[in-house]
N, C-alpha and C. Protein backbone atom coordinates (compact mmCIF):
# COMPACT_ATOMS: atom_id res chain seq x y z
N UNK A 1 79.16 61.13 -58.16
CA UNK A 1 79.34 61.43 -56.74
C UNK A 1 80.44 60.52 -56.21
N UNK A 2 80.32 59.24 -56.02
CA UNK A 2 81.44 58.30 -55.56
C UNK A 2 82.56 58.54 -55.12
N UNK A 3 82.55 59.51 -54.04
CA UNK A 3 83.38 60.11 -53.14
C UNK A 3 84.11 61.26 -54.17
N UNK A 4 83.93 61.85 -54.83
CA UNK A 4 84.09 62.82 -55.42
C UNK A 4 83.52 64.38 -54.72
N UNK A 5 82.74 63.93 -53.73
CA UNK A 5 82.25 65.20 -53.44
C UNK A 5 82.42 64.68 -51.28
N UNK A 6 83.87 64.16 -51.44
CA UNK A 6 83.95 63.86 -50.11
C UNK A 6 84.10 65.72 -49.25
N UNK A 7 84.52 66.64 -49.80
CA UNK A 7 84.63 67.94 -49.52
C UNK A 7 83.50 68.38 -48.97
N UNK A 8 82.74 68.23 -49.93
CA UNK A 8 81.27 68.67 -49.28
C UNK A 8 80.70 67.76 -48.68
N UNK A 9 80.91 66.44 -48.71
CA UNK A 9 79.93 65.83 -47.44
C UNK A 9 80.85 66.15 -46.78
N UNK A 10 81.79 66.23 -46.23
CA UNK A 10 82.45 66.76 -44.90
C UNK A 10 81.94 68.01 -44.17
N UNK A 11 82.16 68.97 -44.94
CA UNK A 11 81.31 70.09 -44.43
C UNK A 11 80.22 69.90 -44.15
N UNK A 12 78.97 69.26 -44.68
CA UNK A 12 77.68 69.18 -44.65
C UNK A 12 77.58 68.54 -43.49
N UNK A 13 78.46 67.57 -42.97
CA UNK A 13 78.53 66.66 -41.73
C UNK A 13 78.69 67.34 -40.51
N UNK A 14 80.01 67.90 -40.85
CA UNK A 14 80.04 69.32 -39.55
C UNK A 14 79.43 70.23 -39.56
N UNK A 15 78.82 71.12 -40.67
CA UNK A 15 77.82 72.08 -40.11
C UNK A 15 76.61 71.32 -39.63
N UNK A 16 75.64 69.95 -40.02
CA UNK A 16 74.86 69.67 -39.14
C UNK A 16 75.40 69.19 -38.00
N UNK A 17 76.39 68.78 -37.77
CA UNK A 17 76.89 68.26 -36.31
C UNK A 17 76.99 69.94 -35.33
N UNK A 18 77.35 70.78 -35.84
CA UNK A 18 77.66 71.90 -35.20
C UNK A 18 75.75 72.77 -35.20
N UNK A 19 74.96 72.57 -36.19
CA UNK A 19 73.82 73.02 -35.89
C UNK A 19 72.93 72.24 -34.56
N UNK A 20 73.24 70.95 -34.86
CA UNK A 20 72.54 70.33 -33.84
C UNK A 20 72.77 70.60 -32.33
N UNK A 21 74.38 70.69 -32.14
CA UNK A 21 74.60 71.34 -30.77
C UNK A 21 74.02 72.23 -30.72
N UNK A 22 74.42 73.20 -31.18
CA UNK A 22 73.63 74.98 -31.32
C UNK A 22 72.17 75.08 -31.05
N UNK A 23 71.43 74.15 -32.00
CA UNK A 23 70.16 73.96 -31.47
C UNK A 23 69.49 73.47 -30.36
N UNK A 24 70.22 72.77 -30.10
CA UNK A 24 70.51 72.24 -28.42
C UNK A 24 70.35 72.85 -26.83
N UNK A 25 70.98 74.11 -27.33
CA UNK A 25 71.24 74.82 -26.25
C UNK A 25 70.94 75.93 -26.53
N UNK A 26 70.28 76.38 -27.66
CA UNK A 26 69.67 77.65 -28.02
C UNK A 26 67.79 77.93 -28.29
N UNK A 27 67.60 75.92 -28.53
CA UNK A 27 66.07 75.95 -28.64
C UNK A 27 65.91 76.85 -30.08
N UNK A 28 66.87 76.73 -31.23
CA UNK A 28 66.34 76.52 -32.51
C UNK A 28 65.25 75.75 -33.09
N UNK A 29 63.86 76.39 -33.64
CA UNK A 29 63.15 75.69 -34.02
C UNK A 29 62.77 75.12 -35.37
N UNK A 30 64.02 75.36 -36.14
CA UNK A 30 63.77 74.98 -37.62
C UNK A 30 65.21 74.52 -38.25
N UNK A 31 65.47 73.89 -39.48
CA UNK A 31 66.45 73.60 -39.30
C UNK A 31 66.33 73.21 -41.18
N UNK A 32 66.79 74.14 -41.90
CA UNK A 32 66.30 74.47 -43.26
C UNK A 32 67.29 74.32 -44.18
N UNK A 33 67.32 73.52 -45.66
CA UNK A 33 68.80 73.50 -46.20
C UNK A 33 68.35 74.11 -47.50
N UNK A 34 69.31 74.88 -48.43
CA UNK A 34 69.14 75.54 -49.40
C UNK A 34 70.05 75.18 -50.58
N UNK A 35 69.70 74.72 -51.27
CA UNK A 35 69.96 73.83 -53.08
C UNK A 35 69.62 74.43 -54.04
N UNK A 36 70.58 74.02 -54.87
CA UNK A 36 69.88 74.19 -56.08
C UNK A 36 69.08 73.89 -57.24
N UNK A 37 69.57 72.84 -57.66
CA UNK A 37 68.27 71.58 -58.14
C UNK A 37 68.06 70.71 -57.21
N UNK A 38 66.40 70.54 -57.29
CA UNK A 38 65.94 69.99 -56.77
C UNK A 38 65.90 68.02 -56.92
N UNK A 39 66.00 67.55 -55.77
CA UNK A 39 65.68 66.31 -55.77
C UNK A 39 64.75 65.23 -56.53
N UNK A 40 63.54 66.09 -56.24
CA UNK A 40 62.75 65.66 -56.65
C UNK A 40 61.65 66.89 -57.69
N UNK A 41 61.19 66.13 -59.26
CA UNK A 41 60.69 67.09 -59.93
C UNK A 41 59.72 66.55 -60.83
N UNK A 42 59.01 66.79 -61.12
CA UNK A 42 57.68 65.84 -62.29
C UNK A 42 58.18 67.12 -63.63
N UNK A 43 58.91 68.27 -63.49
CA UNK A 43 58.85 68.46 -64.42
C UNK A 43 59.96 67.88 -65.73
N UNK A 44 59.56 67.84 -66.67
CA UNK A 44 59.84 67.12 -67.84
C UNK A 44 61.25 67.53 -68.18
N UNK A 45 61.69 68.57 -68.46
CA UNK A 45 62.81 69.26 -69.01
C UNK A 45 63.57 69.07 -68.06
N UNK A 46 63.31 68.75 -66.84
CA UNK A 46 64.47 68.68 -65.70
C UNK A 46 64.39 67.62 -64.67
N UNK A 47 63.95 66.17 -65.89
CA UNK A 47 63.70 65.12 -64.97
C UNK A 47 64.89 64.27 -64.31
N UNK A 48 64.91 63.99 -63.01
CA UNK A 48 66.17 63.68 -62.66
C UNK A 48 67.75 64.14 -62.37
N UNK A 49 67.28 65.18 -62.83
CA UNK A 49 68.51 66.02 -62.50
C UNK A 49 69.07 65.82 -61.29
N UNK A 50 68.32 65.94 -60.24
CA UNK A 50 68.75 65.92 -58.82
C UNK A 50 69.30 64.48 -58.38
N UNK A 51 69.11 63.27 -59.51
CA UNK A 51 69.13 62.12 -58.59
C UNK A 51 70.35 61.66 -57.53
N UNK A 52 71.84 61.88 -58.58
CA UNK A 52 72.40 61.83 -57.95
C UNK A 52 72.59 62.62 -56.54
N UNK A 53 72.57 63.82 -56.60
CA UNK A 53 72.78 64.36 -55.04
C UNK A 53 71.30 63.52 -54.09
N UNK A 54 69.92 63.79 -54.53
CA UNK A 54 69.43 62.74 -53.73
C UNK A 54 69.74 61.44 -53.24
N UNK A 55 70.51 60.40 -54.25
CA UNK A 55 70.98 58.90 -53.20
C UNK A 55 72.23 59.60 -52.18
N UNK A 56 72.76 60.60 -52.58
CA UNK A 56 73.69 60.48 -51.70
C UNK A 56 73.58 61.57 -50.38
N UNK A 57 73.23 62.62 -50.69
CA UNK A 57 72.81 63.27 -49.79
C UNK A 57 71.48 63.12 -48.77
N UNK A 58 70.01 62.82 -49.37
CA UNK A 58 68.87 62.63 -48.65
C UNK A 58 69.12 62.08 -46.87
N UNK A 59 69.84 60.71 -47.26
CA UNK A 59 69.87 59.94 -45.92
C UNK A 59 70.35 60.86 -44.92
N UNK A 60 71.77 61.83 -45.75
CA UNK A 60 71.65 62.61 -44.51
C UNK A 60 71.01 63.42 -43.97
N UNK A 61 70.48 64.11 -44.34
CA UNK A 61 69.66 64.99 -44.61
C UNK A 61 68.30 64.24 -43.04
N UNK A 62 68.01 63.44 -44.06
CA UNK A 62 66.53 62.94 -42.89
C UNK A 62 67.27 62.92 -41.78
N UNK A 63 68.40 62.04 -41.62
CA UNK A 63 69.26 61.54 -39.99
C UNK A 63 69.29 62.61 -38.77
N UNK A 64 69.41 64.13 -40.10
CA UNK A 64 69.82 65.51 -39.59
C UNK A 64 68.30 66.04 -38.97
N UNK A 65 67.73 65.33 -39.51
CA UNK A 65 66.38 66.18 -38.96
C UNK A 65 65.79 67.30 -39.61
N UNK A 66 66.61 67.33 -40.57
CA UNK A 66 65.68 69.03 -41.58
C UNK A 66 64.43 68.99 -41.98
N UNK A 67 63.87 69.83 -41.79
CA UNK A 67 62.16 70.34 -41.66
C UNK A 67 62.19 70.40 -43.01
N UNK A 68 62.53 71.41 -43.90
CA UNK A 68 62.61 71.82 -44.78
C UNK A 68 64.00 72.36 -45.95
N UNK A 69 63.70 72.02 -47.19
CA UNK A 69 64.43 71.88 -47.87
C UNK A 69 63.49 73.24 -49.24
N UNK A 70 64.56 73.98 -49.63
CA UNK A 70 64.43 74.94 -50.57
C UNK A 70 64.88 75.37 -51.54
N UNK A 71 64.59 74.61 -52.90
CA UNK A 71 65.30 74.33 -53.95
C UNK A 71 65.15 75.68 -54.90
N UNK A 72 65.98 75.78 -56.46
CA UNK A 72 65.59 76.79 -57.07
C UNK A 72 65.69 75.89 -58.65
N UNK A 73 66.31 76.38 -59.49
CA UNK A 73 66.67 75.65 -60.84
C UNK A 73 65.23 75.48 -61.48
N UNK A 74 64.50 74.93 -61.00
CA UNK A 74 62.81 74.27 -62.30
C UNK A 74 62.29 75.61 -61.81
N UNK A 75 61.82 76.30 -62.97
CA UNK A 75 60.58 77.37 -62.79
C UNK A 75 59.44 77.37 -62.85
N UNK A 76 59.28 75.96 -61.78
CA UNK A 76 57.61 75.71 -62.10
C UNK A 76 57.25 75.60 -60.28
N UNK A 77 56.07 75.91 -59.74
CA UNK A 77 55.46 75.95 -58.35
C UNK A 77 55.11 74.28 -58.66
N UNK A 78 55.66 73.11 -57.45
CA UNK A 78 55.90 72.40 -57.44
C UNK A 78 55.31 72.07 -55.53
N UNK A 79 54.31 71.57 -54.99
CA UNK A 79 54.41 71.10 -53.71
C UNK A 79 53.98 69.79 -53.25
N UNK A 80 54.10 69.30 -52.17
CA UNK A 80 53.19 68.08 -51.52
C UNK A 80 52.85 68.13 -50.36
C-alpha cells in the first residue's frame, strides 16, 4: 500500500466527503461500502488477505461513519 494506492484513497476521500454532504441534506440513512476481500476472516485458506487494505483503509472507513461493509472473495457465511 505505502502510497501506492494514493488514487484510490483520493477517490475514497471524496466520494465520502461528497456522501456526507448528500446525506446531510437528503437525510440518508445508511451509508454502505462494497469490497472484495474481506478484512477480516477466520477462514484458513484466506487468512489475512485483507490485512493490508484493513491498516490502511479501516480508519477511514470508521471516521466516515459506515454502518456497513459487504465483502465477497471467502465462500464461507461469516458474522458477528
Amino acid at each position: 500500500v505505502q502510497g501506492g494506492d494514493r488514487i484510490q484513497r483520493a477517490w475514497l476521500l471524496s466520494d465520502l466527503a461528497h456522501y456526507t454532504t448528500y446525506q446531510r441534506s437528503h437525510s440518508q440513512p445508511w451509508l454502505a461500502v462494497l469490497f472484495h476481500v474481506p478484512f477480516y476472516s477466520s477462514n484458513g485458506a484466506h487468512h489475512l488477505e485483507g490485512e493490508l487494505m484493513r491498516k490502511a483503509y479501516e480508519p477511514i472507513l470508521y471516521a466516515a461513519g459506515v454502518d456497513f461493509i459487504i465483502t465477497g472473495h471467502v465462500h464461507a457465511y461469516e458474522r458477528t
